[in-house]
C-alpha atoms as a PDB file:
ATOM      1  CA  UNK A   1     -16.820  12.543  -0.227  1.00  0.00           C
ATOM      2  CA  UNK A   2     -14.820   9.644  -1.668  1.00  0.00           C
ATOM      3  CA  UNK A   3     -13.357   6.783   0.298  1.00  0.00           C
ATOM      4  CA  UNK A   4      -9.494   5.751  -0.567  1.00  0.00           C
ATOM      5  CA  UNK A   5      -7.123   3.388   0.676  1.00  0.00           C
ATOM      6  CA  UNK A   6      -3.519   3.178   0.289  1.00  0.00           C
ATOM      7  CA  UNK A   7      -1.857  -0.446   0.682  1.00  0.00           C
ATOM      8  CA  UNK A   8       1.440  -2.035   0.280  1.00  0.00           C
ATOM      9  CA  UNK A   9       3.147  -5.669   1.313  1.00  0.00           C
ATOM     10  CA  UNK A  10       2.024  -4.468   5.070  1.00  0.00           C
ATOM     11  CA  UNK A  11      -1.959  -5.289   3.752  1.00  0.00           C
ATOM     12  CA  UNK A  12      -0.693  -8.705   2.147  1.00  0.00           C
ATOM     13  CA  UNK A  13      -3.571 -10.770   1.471  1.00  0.00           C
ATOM     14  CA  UNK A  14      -6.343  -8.592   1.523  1.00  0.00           C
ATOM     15  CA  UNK A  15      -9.309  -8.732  -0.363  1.00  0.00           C
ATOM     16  CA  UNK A  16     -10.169  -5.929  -2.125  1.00  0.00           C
ATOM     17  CA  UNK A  17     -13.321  -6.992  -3.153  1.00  0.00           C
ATOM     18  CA  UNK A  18     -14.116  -7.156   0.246  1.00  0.00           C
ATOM     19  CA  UNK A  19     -13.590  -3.696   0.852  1.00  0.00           C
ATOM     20  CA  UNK A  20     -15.711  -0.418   0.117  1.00  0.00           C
ATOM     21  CA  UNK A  21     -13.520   2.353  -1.226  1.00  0.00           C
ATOM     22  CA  UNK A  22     -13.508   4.515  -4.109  1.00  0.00           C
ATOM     23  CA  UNK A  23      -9.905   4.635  -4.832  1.00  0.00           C
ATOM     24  CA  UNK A  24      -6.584   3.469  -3.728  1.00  0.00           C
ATOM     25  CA  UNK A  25      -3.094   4.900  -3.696  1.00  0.00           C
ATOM     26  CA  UNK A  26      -0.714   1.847  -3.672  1.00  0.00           C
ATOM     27  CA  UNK A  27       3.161   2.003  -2.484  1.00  0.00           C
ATOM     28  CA  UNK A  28       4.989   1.252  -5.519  1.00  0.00           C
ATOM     29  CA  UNK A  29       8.899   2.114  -4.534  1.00  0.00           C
ATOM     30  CA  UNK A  30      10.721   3.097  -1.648  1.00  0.00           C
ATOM     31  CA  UNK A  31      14.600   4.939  -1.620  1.00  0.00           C
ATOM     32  CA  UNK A  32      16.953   4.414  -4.748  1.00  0.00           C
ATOM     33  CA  UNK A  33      16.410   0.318  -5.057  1.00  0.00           C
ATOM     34  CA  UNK A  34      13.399  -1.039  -3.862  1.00  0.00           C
ATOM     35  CA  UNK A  35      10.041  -1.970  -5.385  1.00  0.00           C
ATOM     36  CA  UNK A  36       7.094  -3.313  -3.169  1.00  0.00           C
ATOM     37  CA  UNK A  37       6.748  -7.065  -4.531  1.00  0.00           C
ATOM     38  CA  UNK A  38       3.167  -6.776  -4.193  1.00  0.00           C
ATOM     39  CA  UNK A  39       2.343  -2.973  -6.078  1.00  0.00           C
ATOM     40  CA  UNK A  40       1.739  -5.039  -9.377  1.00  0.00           C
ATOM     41  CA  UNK A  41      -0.348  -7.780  -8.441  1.00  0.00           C
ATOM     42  CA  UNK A  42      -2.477  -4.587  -6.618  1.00  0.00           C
ATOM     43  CA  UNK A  43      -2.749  -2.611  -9.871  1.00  0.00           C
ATOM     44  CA  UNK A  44      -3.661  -5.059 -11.745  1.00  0.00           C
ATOM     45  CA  UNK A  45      -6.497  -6.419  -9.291  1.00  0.00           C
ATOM     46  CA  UNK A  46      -7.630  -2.503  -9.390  1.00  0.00           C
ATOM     47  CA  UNK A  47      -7.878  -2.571 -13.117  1.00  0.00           C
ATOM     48  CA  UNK A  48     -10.104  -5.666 -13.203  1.00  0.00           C
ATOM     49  CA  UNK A  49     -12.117  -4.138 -10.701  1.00  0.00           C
ATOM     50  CA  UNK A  50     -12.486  -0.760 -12.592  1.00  0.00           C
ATOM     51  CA  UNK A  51     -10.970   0.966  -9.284  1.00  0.00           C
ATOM     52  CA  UNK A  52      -9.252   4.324  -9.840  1.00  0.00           C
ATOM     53  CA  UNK A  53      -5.619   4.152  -8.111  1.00  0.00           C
ATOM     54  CA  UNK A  54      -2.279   5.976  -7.806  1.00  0.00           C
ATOM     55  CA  UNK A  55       1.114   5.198  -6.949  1.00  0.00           C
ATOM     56  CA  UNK A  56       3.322   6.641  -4.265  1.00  0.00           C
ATOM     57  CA  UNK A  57       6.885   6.474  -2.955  1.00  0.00           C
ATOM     58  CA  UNK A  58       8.357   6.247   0.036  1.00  0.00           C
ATOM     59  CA  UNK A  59      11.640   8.906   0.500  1.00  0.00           C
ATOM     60  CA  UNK A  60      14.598   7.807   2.629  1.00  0.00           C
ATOM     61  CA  UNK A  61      15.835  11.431   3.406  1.00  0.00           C
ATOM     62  CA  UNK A  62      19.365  10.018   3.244  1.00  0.00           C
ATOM     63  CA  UNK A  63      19.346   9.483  -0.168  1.00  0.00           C
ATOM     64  CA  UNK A  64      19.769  11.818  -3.274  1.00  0.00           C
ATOM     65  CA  UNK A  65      16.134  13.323  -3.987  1.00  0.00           C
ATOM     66  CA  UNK A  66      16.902  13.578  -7.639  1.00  0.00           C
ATOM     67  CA  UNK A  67      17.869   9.961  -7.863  1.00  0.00           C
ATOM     68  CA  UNK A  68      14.786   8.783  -5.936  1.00  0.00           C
ATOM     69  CA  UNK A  69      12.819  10.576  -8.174  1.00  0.00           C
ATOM     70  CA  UNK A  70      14.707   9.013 -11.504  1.00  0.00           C
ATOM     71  CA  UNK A  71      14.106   5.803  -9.897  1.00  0.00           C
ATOM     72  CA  UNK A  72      10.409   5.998  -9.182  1.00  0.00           C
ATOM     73  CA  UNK A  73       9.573   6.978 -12.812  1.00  0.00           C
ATOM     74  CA  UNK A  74      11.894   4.104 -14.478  1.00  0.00           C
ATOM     75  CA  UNK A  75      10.325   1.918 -12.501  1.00  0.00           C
ATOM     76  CA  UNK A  76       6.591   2.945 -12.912  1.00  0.00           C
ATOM     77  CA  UNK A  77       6.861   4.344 -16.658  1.00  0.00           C
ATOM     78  CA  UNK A  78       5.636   1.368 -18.103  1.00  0.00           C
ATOM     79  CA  UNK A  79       1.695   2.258 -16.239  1.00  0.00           C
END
């Protein structure tokens, strides 16, 4: 069975290296707009550490799925 985590700027501060998991899921966008401030300097600490990981987004159901969609892949394309 493998152990994952999923974090975002609610865990701010933790130490991953502190942590037994096998991979982690991190929050990268949520809605049309917003990006978690932390969801890069998380990746990157999971590459150094040779860590699997994902992103996910959050949906606001108000919003256009479509567009949330569009948004979540311009802003993640670059991974």
């Amino acid at each position: 069975m493998l152990n994952g985590i999923d974090i975002s700027k609610w865990q701010a501060g933790i130490n991953l290296n502190a942590i037994n998991f096998d991979f982690c899921i991190v929050k990268a966008t949520e809605g049309i707009t917003y990006v978690d401030p932390y969801c890069d300097k998380y990746v990157q600490q999971l590459i150094k550490m040779g860590k699997p990981w994902g992103f996910y987004h959050f949906a606001r159901p108000y919003n256009d799925a479509v567009k949330e969609a569009d948004s979540f892949i311009e802003k993640t394309k670059n991974y």
